[in-house]
C-alpha atoms as a PDB file:
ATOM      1  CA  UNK A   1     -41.198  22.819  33.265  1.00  0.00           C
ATOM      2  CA  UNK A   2     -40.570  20.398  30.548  1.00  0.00           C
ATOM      3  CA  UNK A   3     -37.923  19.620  27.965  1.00  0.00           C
ATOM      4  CA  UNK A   4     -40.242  19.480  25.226  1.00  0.00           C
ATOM      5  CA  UNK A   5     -37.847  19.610  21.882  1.00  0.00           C
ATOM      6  CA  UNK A   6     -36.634  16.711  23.268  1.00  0.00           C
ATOM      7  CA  UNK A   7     -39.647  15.070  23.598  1.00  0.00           C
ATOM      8  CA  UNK A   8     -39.943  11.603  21.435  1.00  0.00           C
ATOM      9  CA  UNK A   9     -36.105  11.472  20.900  1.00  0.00           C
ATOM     10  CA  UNK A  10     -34.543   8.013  21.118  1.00  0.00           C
ATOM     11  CA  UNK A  11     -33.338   5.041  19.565  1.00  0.00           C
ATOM     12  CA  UNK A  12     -34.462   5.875  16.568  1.00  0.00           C
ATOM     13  CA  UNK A  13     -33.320   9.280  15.955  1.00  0.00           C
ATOM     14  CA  UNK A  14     -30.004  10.306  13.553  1.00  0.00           C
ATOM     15  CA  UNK A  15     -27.834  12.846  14.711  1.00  0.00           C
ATOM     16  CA  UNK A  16     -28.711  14.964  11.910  1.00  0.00           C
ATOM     17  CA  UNK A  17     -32.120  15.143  13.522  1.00  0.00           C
ATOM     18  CA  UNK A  18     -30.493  16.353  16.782  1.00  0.00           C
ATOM     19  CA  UNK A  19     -28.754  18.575  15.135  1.00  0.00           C
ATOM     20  CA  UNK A  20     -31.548  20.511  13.773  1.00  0.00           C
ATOM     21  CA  UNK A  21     -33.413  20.298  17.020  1.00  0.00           C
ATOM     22  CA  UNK A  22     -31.129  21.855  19.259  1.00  0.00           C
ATOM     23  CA  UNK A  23     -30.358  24.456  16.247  1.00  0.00           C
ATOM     24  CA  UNK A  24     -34.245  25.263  16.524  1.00  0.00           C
ATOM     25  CA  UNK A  25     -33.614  25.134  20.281  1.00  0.00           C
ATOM     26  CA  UNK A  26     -30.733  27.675  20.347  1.00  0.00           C
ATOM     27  CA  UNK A  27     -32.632  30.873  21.302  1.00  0.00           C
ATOM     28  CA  UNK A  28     -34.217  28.965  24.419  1.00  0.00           C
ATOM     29  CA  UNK A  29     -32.035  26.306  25.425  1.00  0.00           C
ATOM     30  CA  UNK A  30     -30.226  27.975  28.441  1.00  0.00           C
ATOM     31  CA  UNK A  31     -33.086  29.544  29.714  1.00  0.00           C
ATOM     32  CA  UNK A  32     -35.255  26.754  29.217  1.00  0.00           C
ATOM     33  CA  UNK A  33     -32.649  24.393  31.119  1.00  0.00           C
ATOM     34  CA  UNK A  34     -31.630  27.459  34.234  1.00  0.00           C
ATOM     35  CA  UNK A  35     -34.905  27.348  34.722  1.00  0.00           C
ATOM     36  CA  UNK A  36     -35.563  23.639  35.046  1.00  0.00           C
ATOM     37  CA  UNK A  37     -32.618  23.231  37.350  1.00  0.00           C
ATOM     38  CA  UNK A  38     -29.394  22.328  35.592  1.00  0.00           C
ATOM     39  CA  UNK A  39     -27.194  20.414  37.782  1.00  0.00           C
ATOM     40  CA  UNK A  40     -25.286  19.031  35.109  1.00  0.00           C
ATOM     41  CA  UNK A  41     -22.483  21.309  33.937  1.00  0.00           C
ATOM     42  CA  UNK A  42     -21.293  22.059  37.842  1.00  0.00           C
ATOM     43  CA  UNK A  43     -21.240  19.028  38.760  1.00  0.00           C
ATOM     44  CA  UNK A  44     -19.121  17.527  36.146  1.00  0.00           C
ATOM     45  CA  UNK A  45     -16.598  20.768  36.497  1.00  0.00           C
ATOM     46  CA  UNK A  46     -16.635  19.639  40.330  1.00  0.00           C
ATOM     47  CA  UNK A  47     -15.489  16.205  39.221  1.00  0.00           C
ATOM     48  CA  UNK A  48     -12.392  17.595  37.261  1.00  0.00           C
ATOM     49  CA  UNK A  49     -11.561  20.028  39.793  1.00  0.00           C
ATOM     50  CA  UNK A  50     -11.043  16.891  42.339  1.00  0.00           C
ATOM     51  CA  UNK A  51      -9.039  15.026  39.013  1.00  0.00           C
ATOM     52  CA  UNK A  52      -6.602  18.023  38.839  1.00  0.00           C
ATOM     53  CA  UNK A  53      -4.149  20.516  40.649  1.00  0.00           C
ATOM     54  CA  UNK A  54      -3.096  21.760  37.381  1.00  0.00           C
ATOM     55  CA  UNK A  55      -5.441  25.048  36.471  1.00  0.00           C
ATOM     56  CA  UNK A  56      -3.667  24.506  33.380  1.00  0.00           C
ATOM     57  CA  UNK A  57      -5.124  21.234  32.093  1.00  0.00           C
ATOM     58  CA  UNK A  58      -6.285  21.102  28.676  1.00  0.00           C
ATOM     59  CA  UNK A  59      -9.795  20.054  28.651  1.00  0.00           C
ATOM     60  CA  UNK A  60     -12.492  19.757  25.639  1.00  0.00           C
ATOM     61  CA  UNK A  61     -15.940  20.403  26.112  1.00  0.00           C
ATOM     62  CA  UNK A  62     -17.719  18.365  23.975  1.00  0.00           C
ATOM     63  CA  UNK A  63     -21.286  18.484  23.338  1.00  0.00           C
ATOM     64  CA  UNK A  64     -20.686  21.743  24.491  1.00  0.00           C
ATOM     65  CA  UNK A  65     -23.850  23.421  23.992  1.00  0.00           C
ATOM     66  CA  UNK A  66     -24.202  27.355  25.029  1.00  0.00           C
ATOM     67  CA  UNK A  67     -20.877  27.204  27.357  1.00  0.00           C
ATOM     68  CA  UNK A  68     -22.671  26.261  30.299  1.00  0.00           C
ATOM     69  CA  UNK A  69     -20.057  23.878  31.346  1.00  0.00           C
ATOM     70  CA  UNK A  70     -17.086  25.886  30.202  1.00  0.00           C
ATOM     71  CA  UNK A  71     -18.595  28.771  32.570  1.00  0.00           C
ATOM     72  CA  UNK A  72     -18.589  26.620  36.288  1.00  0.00           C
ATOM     73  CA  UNK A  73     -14.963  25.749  34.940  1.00  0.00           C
ATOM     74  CA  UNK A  74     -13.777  28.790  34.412  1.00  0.00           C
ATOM     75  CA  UNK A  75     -15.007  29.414  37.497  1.00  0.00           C
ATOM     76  CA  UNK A  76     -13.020  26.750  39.184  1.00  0.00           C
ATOM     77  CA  UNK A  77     -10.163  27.934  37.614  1.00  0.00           C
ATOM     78  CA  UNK A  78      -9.272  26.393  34.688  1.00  0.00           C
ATOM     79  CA  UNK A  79      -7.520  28.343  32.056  1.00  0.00           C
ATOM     80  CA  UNK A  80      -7.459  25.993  29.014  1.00  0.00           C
ATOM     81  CA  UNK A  81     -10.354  25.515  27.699  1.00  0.00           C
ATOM     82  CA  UNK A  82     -11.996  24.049  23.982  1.00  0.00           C
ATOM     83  CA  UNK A  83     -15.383  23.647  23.278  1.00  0.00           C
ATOM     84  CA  UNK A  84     -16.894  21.524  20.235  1.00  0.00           C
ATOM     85  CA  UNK A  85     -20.947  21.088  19.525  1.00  0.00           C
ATOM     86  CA  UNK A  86     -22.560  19.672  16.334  1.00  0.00           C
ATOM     87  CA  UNK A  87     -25.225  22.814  16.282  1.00  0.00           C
ATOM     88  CA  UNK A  88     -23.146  25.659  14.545  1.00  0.00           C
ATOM     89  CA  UNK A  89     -26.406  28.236  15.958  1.00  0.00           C
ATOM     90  CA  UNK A  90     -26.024  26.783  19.730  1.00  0.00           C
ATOM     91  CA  UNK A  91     -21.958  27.282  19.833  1.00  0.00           C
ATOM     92  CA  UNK A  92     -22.274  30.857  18.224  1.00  0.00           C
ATOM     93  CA  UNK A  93     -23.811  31.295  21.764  1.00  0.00           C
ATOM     94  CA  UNK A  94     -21.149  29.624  23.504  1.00  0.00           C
ATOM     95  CA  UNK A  95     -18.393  31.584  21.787  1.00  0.00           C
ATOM     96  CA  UNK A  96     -20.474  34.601  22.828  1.00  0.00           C
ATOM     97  CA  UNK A  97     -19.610  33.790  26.735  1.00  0.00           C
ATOM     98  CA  UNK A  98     -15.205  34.164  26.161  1.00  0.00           C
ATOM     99  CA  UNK A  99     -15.084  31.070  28.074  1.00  0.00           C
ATOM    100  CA  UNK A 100     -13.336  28.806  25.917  1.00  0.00           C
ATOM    101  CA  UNK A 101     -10.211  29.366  23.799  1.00  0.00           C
ATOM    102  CA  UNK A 102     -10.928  28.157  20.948  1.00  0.00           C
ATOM    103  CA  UNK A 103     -14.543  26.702  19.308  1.00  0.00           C
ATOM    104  CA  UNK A 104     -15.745  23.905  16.555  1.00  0.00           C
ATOM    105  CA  UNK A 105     -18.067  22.059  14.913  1.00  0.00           C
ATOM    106  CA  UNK A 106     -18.066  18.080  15.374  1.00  0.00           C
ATOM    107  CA  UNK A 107     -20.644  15.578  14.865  1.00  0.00           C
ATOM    108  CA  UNK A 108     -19.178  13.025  17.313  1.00  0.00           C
ATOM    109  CA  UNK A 109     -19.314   9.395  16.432  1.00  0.00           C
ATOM    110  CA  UNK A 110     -19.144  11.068  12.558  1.00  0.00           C
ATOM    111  CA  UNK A 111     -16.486  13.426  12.247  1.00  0.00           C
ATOM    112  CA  UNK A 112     -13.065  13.153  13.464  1.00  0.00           C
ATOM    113  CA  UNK A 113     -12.131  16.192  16.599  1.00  0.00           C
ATOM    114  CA  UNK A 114      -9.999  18.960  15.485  1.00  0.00           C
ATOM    115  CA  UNK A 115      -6.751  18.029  17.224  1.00  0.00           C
ATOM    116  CA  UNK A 116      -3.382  16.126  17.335  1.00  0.00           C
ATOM    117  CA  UNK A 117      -2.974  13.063  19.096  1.00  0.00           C
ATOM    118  CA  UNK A 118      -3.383  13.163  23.028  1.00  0.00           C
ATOM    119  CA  UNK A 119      -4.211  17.038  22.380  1.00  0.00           C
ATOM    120  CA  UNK A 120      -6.364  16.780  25.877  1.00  0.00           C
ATOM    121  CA  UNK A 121      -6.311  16.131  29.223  1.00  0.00           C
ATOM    122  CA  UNK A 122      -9.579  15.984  29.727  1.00  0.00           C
ATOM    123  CA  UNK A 123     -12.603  15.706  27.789  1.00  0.00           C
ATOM    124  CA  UNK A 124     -16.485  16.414  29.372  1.00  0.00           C
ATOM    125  CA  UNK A 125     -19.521  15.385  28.059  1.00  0.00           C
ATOM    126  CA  UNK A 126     -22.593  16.749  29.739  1.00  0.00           C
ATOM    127  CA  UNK A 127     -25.719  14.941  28.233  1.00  0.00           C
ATOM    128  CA  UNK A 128     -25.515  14.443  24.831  1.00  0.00           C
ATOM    129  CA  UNK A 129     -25.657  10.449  25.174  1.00  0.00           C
ATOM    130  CA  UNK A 130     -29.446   9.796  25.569  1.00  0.00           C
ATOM    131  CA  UNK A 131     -29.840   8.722  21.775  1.00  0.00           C
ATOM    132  CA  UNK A 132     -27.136   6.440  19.727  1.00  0.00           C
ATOM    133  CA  UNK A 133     -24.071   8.174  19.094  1.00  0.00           C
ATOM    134  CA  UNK A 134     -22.341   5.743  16.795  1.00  0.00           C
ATOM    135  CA  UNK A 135     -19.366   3.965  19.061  1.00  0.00           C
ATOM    136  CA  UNK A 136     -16.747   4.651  17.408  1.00  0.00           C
ATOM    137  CA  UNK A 137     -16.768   8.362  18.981  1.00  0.00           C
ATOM    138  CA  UNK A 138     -14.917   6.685  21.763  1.00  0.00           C
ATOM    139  CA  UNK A 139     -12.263   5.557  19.601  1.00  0.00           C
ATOM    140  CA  UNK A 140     -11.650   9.062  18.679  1.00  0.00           C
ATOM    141  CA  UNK A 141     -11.912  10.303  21.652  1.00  0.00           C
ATOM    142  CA  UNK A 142      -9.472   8.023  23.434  1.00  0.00           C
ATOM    143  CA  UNK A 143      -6.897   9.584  20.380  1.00  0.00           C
ATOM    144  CA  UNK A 144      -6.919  13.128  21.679  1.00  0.00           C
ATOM    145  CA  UNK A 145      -6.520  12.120  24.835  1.00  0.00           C
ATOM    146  CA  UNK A 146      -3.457  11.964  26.897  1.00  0.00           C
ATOM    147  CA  UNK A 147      -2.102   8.701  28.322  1.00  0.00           C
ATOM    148  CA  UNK A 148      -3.528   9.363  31.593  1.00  0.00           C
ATOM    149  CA  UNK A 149      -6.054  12.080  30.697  1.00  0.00           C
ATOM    150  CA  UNK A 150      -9.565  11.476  31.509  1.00  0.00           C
ATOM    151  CA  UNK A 151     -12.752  11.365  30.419  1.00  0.00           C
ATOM    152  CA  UNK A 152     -15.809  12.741  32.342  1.00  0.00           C
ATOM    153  CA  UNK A 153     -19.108  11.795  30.540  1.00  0.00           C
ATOM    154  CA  UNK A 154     -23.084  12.033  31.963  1.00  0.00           C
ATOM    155  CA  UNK A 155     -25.131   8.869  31.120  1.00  0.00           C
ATOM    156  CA  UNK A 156     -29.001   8.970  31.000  1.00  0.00           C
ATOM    157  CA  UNK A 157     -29.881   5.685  33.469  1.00  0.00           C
ATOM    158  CA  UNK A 158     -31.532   4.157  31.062  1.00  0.00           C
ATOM    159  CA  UNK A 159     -29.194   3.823  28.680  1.00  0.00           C
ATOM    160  CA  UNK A 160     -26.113   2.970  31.160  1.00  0.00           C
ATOM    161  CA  UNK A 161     -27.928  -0.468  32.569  1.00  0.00           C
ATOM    162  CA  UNK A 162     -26.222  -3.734  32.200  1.00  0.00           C
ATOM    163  CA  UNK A 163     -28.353  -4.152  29.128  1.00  0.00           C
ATOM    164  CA  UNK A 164     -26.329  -1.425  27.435  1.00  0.00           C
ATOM    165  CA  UNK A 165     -29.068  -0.642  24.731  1.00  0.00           C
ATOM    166  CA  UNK A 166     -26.299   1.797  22.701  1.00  0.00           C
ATOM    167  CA  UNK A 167     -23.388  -0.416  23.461  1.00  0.00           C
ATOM    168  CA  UNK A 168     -21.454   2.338  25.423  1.00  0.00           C
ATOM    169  CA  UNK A 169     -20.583   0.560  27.951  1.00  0.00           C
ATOM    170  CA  UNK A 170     -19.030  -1.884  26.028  1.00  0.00           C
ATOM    171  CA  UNK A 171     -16.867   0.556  24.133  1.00  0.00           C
ATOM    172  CA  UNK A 172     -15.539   2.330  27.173  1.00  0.00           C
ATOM    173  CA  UNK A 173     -14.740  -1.573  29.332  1.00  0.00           C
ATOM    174  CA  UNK A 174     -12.026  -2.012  26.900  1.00  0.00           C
ATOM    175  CA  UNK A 175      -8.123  -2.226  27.139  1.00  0.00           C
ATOM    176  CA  UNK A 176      -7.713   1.226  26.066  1.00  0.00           C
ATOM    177  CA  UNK A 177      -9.473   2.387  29.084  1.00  0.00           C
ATOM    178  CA  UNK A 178      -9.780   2.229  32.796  1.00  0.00           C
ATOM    179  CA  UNK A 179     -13.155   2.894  35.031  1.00  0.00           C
ATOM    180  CA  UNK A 180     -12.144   4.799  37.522  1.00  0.00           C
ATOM    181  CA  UNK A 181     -15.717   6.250  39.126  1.00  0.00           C
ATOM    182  CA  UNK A 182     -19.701   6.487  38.266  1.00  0.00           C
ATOM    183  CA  UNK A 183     -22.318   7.864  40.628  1.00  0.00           C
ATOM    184  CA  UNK A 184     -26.296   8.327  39.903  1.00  0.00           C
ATOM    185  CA  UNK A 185     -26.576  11.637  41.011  1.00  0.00           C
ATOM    186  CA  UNK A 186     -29.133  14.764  40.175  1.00  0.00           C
ATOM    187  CA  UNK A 187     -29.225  16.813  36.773  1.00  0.00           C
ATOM    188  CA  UNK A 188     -31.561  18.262  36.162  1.00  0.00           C
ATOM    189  CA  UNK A 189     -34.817  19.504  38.255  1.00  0.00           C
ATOM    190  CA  UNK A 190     -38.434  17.262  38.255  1.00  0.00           C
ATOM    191  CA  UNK A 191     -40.250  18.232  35.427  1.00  0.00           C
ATOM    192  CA  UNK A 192     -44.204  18.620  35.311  1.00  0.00           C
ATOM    193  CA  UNK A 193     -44.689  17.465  31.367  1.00  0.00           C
ATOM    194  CA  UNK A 194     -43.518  13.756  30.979  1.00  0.00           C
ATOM    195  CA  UNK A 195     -46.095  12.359  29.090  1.00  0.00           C
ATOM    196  CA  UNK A 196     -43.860   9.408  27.843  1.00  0.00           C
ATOM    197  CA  UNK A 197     -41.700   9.090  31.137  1.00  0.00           C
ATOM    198  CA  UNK A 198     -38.850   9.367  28.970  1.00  0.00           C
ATOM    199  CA  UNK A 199     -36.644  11.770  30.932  1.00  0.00           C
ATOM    200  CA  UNK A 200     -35.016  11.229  34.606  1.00  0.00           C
ATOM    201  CA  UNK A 201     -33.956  13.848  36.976  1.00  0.00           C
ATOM    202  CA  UNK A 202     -30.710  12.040  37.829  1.00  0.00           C
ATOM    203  CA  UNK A 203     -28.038  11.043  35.806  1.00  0.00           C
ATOM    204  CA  UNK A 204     -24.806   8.849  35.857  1.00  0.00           C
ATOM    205  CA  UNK A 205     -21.692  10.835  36.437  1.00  0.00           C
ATOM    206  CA  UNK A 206     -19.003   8.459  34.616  1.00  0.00           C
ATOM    207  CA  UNK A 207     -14.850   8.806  34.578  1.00  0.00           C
ATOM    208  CA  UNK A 208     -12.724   6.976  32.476  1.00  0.00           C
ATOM    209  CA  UNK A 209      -8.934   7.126  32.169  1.00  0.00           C
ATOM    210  CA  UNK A 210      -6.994   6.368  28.858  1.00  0.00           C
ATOM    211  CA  UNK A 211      -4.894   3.862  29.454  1.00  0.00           C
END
């Protein structure tokens, strides 16, 4: 298995560029990723289950993709659920599913989410961060939080290193946030086509609180 739409995606590639590849990816990208091994979404909903008693958290699912995330926490029992992608073809899939309660378009780091202030208590982010998502998407992030609230983001390893290549690190070690937890743990399966060793198997699991 590979993850070949991906392929050659990196510091140099615009959003709007992702965009259209994961709208070209749409028809495939659930299969392609089920069948690769997608730890991912389950084990970030296992992360907020252990952050919460309250079913009744509001959480955002950003970077949302086809729902997979919203679907393991759903399954865990949350009952609050919003889901935001910048592919308008890849979250007419994820509305498809019934998982979340309501569904839009953002181009994080570009446009501002569809919300109030500290609209969330949580906010996930399952991949997503493996090319430069302009900083300032953890500004307005941090605004639809709640004091409190968290946020549980995936991080590709080679782009959460001390030399913090996309300056993310740096945005979220700030006074408007608190580290609480980060683990290098697996996401998705080994794959066979890596021609540029550009992928990894196992990702950083990352929570932050709003302070």
């Amino acid at each position: 298995m590979s993850l070949t739409p991906l392929e050659g995606l990196g510091a140099n590639t615009s959003l709007q560029q992702l965009e259209k590849t994961y709208d070209k990816w749409s028809g495939k990208y659930e299969t392609d990723m089920i069948s690769l091994g997608y730890h991912g979404p389950g084990t970030v909903a296992k992360i907020v289950r252990g952050l919460f008693d309250n079913d009744g958290a509001r959480i955002l699912d950003m970077a949302a993709g086809t729902g997979m995330a919203g679907q393991e926490l759903r399954k865990l029992g949350f009952t609050s659920i919003h889901a935001s992608d910048m592919s308008t073809q890849i979250l007419e899939q994820a509305k498809q599913k019934g998982v979340y309660d309501k569904v839009f378009r953002c181009r994080m780091g570009e446009d501002s989410i569809e919300g109030s202030d500290e609209s969330y208590d949580c906010i996930t982010i399952v991949g997503c961060f493996s090319v430069p998502v302009p900083v300032k998407a953890f500004q307005e992030l941090n605004r639809v939080l709640s004091v409190g609230g968290y946020l549980v983001v995936t991080f590709r390893p080679d782009v959460w290193t001390d030399q913090d290549i996309y300056q993310y690190k740096q945005a979220l070690n700030s006074a408007e946030w608190r580290h609480v937890s980060e683990s290098l743990e697996d996401f998705h399966g080994v794959l066979n086509q890596d021609k540029n060793e550009e992928f990894s198997a196992k990702w950083f699991y990352v929570v932050y609180q709003k302070v």
